[in-house]
PDB file of N, CA and C in Angstrom:
ATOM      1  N   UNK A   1      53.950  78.314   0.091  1.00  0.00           N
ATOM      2  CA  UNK A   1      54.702  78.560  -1.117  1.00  0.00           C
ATOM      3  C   UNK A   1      56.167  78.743  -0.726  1.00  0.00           C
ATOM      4  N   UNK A   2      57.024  77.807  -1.301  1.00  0.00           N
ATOM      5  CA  UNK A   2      58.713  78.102  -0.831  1.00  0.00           C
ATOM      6  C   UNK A   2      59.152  78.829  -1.843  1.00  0.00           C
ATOM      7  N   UNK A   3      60.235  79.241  -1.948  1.00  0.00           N
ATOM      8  CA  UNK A   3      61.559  80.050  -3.009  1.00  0.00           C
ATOM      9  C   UNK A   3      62.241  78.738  -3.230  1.00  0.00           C
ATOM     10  N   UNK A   4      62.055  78.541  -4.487  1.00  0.00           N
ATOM     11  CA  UNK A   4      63.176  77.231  -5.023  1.00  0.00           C
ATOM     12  C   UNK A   4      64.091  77.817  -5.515  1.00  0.00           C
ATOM     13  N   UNK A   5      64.097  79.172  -6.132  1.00  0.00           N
ATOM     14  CA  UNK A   5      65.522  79.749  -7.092  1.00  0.00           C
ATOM     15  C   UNK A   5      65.145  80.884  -6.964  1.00  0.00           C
ATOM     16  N   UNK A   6      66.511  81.462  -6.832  1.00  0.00           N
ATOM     17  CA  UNK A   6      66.363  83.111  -6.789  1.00  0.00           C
ATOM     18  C   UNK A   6      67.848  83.378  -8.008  1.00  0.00           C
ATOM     19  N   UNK A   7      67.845  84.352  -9.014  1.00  0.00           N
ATOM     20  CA  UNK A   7      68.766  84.169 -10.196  1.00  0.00           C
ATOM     21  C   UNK A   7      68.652  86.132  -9.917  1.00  0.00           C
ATOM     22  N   UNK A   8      70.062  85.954  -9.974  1.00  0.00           N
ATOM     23  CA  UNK A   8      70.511  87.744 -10.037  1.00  0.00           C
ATOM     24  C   UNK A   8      70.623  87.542 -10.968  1.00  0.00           C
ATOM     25  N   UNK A   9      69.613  88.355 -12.496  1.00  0.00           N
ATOM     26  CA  UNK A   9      70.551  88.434 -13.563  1.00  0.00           C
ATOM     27  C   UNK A   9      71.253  89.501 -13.819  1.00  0.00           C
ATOM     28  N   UNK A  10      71.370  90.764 -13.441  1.00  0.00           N
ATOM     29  CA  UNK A  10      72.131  92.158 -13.599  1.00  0.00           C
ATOM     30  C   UNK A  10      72.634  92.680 -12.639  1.00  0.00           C
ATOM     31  N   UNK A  11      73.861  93.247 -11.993  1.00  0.00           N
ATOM     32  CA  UNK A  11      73.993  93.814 -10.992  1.00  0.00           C
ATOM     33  C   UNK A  11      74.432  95.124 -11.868  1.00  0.00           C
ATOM     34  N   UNK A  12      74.059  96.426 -10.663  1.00  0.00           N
ATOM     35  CA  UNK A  12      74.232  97.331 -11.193  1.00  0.00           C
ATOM     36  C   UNK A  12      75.781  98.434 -10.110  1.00  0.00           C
ATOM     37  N   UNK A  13      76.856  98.930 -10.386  1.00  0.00           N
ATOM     38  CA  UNK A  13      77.471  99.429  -9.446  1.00  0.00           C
ATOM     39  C   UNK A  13      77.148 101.050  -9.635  1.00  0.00           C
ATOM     40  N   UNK A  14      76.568 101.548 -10.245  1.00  0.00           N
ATOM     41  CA  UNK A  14      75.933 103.176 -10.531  1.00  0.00           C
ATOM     42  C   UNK A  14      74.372 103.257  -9.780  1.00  0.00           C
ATOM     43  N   UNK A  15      74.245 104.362  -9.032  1.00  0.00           N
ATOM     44  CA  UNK A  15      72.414 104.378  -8.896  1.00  0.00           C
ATOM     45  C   UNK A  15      72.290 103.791  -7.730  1.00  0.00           C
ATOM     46  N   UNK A  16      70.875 104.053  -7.676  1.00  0.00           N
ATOM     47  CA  UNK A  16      69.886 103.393  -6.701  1.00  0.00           C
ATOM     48  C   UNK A  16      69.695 102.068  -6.851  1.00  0.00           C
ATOM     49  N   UNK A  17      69.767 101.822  -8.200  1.00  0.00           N
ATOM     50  CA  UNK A  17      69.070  99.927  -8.696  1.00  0.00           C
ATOM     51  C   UNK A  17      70.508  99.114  -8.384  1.00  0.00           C
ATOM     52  N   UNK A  18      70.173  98.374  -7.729  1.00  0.00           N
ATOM     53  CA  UNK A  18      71.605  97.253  -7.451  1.00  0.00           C
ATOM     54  C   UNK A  18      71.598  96.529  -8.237  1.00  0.00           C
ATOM     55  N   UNK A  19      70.147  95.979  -8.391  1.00  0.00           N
ATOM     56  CA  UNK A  19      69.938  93.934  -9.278  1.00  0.00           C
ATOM     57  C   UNK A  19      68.978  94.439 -10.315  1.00  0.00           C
ATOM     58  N   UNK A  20      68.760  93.226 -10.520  1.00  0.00           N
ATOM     59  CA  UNK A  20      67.377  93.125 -11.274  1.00  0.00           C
ATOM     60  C   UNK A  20      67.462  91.345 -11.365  1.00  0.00           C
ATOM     61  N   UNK A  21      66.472  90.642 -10.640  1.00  0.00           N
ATOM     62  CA  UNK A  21      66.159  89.438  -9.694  1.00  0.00           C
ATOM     63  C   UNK A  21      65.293  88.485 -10.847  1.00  0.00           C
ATOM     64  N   UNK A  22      65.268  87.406 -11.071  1.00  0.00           N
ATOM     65  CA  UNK A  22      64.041  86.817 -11.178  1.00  0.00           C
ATOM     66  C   UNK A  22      64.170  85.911  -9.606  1.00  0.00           C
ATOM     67  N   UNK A  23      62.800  85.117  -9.761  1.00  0.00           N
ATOM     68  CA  UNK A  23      62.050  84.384  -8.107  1.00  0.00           C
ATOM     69  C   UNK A  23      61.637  83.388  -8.557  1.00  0.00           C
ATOM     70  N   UNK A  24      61.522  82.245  -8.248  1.00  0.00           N
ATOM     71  CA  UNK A  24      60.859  80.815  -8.922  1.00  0.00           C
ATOM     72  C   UNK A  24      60.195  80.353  -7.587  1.00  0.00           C
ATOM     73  N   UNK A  25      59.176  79.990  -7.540  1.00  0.00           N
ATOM     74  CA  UNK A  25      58.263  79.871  -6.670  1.00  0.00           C
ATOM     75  C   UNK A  25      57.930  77.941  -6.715  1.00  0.00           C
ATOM     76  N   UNK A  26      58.152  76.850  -5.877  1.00  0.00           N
ATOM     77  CA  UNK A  26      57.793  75.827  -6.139  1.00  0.00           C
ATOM     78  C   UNK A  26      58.322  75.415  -7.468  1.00  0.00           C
ATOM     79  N   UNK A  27      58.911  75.608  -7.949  1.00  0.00           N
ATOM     80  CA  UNK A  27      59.566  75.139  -9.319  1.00  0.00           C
ATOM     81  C   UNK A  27      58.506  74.946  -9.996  1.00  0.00           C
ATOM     82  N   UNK A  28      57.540  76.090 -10.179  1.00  0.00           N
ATOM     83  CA  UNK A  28      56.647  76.167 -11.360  1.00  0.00           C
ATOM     84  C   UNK A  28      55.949  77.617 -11.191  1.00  0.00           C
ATOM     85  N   UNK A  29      56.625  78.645 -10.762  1.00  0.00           N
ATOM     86  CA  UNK A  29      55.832  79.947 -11.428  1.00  0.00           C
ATOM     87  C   UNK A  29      57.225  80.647 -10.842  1.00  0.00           C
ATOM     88  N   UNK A  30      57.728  81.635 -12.146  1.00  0.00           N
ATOM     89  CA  UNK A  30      59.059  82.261 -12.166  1.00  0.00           C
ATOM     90  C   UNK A  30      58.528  83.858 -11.938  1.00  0.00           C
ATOM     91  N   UNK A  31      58.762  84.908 -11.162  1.00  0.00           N
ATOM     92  CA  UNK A  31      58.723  85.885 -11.300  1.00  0.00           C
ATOM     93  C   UNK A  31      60.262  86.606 -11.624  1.00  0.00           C
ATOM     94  N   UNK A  32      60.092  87.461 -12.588  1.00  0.00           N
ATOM     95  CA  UNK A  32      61.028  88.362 -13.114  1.00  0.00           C
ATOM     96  C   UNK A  32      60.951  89.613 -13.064  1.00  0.00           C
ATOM     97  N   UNK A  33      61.956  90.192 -13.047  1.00  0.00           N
ATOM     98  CA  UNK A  33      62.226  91.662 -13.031  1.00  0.00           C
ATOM     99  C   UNK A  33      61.938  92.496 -11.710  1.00  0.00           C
ATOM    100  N   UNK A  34      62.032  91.599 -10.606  1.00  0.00           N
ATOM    101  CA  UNK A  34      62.314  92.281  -9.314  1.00  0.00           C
ATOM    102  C   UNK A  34      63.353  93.239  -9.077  1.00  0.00           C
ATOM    103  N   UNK A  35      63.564  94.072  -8.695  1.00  0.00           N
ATOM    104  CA  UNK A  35      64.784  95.170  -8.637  1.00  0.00           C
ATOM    105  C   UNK A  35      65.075  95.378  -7.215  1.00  0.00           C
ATOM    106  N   UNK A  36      66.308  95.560  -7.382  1.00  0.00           N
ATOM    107  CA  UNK A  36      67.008  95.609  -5.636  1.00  0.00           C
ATOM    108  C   UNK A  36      67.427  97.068  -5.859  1.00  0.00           C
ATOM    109  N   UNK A  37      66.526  97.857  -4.204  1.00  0.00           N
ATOM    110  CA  UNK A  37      66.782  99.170  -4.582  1.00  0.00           C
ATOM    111  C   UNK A  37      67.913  99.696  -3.375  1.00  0.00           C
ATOM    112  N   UNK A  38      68.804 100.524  -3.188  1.00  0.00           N
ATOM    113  CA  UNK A  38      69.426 100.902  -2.191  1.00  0.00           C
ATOM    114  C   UNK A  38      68.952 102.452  -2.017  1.00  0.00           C
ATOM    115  N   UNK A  39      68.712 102.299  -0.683  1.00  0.00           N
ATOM    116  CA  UNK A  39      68.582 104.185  -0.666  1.00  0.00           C
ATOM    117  C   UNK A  39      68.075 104.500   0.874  1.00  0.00           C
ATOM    118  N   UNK A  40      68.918 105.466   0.972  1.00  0.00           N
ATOM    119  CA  UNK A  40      69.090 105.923   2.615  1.00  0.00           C
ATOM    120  C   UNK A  40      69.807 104.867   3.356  1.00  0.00           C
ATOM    121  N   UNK A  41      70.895 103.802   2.902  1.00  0.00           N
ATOM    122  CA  UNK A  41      71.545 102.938   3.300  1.00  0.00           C
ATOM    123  C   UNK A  41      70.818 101.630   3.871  1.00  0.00           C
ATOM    124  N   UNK A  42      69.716 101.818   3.515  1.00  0.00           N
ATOM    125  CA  UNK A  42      68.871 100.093   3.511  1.00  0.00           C
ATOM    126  C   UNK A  42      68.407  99.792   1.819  1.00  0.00           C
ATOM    127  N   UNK A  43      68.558  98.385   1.825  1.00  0.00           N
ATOM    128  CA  UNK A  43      68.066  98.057   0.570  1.00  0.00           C
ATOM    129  C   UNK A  43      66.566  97.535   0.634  1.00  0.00           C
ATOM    130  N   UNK A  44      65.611  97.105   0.003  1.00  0.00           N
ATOM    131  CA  UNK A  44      64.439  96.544  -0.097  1.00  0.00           C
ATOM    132  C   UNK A  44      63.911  96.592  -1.570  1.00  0.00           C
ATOM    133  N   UNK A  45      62.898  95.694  -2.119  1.00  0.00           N
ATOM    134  CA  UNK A  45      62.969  95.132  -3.145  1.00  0.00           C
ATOM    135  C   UNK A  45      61.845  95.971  -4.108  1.00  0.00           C
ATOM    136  N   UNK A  46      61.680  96.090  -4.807  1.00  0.00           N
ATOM    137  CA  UNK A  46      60.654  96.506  -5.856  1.00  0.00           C
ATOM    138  C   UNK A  46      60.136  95.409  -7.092  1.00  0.00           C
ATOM    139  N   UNK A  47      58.262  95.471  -7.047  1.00  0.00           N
ATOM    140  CA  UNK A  47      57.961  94.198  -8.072  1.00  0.00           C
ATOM    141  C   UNK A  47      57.916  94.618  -9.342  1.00  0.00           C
ATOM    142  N   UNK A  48      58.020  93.643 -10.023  1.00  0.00           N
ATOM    143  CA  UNK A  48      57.634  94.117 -11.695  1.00  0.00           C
ATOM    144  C   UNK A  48      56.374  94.990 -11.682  1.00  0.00           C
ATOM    145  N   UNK A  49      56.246  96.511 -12.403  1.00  0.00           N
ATOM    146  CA  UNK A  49      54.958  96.960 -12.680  1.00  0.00           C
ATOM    147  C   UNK A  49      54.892  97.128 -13.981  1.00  0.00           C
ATOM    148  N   UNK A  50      54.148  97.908 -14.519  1.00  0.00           N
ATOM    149  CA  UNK A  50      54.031  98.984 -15.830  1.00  0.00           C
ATOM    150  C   UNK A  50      53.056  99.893 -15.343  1.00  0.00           C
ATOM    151  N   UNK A  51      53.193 100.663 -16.610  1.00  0.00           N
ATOM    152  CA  UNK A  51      53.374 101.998 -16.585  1.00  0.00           C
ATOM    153  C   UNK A  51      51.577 101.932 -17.128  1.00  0.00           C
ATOM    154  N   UNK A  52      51.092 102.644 -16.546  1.00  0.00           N
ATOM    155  CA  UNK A  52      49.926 103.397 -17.328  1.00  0.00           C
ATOM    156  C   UNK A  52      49.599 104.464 -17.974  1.00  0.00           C
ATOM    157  N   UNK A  53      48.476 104.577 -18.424  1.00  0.00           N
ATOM    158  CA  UNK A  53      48.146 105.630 -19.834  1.00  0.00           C
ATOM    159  C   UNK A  53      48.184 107.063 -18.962  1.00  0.00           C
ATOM    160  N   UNK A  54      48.167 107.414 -17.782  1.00  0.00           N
ATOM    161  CA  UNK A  54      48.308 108.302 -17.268  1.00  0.00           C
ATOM    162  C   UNK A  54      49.542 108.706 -16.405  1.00  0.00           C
ATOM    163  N   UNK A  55      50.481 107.867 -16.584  1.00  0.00           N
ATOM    164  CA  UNK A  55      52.189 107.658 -16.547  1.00  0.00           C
ATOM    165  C   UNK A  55      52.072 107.503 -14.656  1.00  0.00           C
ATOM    166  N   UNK A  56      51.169 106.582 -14.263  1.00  0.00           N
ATOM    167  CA  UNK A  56      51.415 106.414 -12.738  1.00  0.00           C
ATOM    168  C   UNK A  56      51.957 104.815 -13.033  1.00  0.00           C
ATOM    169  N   UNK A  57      51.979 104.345 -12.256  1.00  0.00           N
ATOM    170  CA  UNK A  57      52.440 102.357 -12.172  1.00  0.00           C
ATOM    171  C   UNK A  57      51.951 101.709 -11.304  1.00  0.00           C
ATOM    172  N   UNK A  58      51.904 100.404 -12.022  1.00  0.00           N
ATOM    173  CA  UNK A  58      50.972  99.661 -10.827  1.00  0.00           C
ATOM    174  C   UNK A  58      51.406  98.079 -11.015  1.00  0.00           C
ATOM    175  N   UNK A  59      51.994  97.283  -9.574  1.00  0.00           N
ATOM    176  CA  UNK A  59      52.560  96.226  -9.790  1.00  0.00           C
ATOM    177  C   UNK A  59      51.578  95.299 -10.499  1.00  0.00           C
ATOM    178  N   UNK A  60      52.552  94.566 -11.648  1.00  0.00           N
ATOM    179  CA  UNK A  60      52.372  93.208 -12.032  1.00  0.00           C
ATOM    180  C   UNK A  60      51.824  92.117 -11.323  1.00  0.00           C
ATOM    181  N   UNK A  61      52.475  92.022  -9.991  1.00  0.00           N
ATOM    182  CA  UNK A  61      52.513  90.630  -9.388  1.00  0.00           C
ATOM    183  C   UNK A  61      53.059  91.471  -8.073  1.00  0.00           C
ATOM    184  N   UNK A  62      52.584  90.919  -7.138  1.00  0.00           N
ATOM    185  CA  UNK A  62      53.354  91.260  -5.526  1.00  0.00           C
ATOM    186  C   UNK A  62      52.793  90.482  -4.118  1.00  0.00           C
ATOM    187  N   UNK A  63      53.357  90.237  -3.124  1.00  0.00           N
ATOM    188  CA  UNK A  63      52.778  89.783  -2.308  1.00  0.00           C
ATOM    189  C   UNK A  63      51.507  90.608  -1.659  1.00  0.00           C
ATOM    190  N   UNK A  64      50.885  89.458  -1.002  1.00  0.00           N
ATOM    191  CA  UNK A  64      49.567  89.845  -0.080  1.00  0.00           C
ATOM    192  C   UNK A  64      49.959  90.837   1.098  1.00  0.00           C
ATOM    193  N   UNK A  65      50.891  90.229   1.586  1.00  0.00           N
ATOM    194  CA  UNK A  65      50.858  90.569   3.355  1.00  0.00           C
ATOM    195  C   UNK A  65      52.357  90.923   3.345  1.00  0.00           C
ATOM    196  N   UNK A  66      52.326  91.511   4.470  1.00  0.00           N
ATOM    197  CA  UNK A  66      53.821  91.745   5.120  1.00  0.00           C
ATOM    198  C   UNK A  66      55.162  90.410   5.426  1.00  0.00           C
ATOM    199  N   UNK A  67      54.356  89.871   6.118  1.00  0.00           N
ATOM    200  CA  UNK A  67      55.169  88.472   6.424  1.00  0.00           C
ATOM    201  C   UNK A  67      55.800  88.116   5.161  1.00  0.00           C
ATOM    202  N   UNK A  68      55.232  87.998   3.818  1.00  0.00           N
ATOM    203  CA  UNK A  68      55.746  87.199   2.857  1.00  0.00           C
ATOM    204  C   UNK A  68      56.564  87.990   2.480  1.00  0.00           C
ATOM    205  N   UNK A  69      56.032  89.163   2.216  1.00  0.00           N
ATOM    206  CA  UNK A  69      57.270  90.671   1.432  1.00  0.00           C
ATOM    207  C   UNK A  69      58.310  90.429   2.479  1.00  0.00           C
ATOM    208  N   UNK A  70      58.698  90.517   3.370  1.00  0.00           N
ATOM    209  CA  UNK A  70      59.476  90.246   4.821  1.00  0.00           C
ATOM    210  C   UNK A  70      60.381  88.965   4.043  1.00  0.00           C
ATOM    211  N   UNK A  71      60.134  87.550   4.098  1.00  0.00           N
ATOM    212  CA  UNK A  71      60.082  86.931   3.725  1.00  0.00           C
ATOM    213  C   UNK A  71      61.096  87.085   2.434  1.00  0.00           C
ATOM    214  N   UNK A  72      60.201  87.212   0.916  1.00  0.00           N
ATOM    215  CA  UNK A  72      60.767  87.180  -0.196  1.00  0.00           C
ATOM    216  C   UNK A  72      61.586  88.688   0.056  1.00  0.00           C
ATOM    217  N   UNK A  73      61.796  89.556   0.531  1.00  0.00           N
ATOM    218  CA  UNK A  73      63.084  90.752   0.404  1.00  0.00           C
ATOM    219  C   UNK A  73      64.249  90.095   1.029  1.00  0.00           C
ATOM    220  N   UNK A  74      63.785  89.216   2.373  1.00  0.00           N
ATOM    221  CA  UNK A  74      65.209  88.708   2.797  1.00  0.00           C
ATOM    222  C   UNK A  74      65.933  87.809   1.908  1.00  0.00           C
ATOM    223  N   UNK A  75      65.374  86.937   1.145  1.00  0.00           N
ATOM    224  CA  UNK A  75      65.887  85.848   0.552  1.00  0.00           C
ATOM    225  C   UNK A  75      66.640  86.815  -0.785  1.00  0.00           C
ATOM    226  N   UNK A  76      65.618  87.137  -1.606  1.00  0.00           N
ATOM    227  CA  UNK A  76      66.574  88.263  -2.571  1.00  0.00           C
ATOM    228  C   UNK A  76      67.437  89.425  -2.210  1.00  0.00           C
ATOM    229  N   UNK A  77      67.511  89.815  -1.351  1.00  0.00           N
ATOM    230  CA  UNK A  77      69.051  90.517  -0.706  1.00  0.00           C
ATOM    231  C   UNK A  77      69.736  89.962  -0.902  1.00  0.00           C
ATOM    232  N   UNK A  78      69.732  88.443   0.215  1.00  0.00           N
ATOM    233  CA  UNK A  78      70.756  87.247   0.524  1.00  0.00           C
ATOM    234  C   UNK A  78      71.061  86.890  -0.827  1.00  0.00           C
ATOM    235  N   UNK A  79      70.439  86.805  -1.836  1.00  0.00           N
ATOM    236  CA  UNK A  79      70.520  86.359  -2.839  1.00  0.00           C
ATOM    237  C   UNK A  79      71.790  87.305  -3.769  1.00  0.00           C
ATOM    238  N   UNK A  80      71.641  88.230  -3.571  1.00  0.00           N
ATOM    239  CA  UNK A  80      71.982  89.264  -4.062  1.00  0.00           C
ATOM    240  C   UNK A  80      73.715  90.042  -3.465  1.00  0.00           C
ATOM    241  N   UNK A  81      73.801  89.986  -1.996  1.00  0.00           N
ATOM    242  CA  UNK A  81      74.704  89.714  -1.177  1.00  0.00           C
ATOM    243  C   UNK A  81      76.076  88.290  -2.071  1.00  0.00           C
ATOM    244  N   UNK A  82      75.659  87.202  -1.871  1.00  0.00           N
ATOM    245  CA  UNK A  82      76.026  86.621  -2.354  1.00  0.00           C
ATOM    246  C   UNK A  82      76.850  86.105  -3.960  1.00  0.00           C
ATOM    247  N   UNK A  83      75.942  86.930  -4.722  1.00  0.00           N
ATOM    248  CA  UNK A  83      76.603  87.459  -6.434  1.00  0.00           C
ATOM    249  C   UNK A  83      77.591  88.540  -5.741  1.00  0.00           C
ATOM    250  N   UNK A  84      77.499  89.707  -5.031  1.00  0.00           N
ATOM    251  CA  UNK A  84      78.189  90.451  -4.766  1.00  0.00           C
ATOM    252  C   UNK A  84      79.849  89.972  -4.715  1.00  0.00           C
ATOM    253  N   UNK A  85      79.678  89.081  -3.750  1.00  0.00           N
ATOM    254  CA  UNK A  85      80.504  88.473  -3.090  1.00  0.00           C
ATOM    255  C   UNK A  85      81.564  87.094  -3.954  1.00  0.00           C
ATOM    256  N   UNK A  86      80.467  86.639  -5.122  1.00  0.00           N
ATOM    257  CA  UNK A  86      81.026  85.991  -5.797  1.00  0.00           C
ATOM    258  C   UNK A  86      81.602  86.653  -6.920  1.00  0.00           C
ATOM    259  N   UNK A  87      80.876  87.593  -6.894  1.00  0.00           N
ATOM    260  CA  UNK A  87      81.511  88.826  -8.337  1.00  0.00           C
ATOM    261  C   UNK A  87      82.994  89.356  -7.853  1.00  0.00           C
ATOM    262  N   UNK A  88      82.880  89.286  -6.478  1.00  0.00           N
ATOM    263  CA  UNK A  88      84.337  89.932  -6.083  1.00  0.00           C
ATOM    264  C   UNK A  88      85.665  89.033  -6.134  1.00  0.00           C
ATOM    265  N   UNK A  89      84.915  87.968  -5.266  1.00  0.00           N
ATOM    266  CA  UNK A  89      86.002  86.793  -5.435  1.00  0.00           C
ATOM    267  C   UNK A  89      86.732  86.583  -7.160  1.00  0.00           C
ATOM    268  N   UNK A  90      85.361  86.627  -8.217  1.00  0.00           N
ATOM    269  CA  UNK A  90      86.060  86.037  -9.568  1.00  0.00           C
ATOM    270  C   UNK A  90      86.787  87.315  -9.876  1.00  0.00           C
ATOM    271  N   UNK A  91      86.687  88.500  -9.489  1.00  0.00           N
ATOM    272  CA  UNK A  91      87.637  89.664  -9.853  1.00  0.00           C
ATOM    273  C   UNK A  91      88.951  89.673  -9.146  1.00  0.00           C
ATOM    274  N   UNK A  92      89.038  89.106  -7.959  1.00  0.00           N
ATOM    275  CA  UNK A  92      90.269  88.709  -7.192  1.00  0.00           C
ATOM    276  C   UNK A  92      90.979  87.820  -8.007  1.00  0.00           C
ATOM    277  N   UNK A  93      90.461  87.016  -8.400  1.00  0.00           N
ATOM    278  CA  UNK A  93      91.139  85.954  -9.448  1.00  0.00           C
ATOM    279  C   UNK A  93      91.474  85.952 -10.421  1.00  0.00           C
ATOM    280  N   UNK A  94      91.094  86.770 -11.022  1.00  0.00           N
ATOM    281  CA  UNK A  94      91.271  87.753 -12.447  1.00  0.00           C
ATOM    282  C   UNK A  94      92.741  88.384 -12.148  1.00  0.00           C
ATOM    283  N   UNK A  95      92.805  89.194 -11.228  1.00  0.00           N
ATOM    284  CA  UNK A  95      93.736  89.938 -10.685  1.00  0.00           C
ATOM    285  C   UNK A  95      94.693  88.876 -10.378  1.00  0.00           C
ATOM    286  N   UNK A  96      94.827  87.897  -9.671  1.00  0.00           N
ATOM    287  CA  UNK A  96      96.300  87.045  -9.301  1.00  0.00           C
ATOM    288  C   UNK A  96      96.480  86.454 -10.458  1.00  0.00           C
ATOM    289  N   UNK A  97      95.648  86.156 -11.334  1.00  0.00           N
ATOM    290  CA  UNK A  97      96.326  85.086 -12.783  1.00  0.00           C
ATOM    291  C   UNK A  97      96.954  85.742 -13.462  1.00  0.00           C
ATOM    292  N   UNK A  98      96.742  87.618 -13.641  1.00  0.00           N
ATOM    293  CA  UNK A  98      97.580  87.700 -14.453  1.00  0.00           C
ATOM    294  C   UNK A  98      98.706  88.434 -14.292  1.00  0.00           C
ATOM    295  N   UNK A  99     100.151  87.842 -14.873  1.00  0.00           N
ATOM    296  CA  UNK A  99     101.452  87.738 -14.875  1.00  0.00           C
ATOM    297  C   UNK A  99     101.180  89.514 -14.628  1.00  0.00           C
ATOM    298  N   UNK A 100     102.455  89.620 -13.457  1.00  0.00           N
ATOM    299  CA  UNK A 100     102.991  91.175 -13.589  1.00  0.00           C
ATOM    300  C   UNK A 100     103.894  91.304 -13.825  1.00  0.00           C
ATOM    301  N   UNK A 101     103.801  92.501 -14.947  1.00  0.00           N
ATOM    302  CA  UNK A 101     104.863  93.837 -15.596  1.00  0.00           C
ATOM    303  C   UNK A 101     105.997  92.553 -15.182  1.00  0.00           C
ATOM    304  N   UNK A 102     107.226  92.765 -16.204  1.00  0.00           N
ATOM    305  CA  UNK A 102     108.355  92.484 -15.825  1.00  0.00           C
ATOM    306  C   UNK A 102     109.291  93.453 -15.535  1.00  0.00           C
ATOM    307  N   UNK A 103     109.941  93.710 -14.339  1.00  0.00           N
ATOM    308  CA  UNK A 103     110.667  94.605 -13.935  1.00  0.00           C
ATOM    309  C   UNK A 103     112.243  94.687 -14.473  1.00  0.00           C
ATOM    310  N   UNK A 104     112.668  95.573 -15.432  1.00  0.00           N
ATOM    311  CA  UNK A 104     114.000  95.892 -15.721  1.00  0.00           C
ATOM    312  C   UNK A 104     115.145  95.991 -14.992  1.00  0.00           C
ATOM    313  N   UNK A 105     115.631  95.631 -14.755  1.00  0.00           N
ATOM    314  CA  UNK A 105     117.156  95.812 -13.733  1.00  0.00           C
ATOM    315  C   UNK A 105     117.491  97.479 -13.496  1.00  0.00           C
ATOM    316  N   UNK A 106     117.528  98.257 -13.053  1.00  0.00           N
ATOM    317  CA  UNK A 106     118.116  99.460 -12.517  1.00  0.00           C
ATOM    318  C   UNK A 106     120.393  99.572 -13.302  1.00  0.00           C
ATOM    319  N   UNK A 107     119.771 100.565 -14.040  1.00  0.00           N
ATOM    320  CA  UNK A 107     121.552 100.403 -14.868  1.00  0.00           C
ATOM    321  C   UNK A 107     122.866 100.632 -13.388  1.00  0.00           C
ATOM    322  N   UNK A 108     123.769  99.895 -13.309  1.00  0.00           N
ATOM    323  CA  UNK A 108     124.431 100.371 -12.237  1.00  0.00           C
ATOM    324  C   UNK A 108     125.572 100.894 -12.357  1.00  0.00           C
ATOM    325  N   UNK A 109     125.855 102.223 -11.981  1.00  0.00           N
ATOM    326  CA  UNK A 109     127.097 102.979 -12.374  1.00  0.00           C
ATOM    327  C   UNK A 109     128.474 102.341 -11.568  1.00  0.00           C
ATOM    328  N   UNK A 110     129.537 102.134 -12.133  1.00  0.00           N
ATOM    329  CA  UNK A 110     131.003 101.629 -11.640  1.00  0.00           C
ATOM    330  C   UNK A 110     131.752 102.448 -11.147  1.00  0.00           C
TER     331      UNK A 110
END
């Protein structure tokens, strides 16, 4: 099974939650609502769950084995890394387009 698309749709700059991910698997099964968690200065990923009638949770969808979780956390980091990085750049650019303040001349005494 490859990663054909990985789509940051939310980044978060408050909290523990960084993202919130969908995963497209072979370009025919999309997982959504992966969350990128930061805490104790490593990040790693969390799957879609819900909530049960006794308020514990239990994933939706998740990998089998280690290798793959290994696997799909690196690619959605990288994934995730990358919006970072492009989010910064389009804010850099934001910042040089627009015209600065026009500066008044200083009155000069004779």
């Amino acid at each position: 099974m490859q990663i054909t698309d990985i789509k940051v749709r939310k980044l978060f700059s408050e909290g523990p939650m960084k993202a919130i991910v969908s995963v497209t698997f072979d370009g025919q099964l999309a997982v959504h609502d992966i969350k990128i968690i930061n805490a104790r200065d490593k990040f790693f990923i969390v799957m879609p769950s819900r909530k049960n009638p006794d308020d514990t949770y239990r994933d939706i969808v998740h990998p089998i084995n280690s290798q793959f979780r290994g696997m799909l956390e690196s690619a959605v980091i990288e994934a995730y890394e990358a919006a970072l990085a492009q989010e910064a750049a389009a804010h850099a650019e934001e910042a040089a387009a627009e015209p600065e303040p026009e500066r008044q001349a200083a009155p000069t005494t004779v």
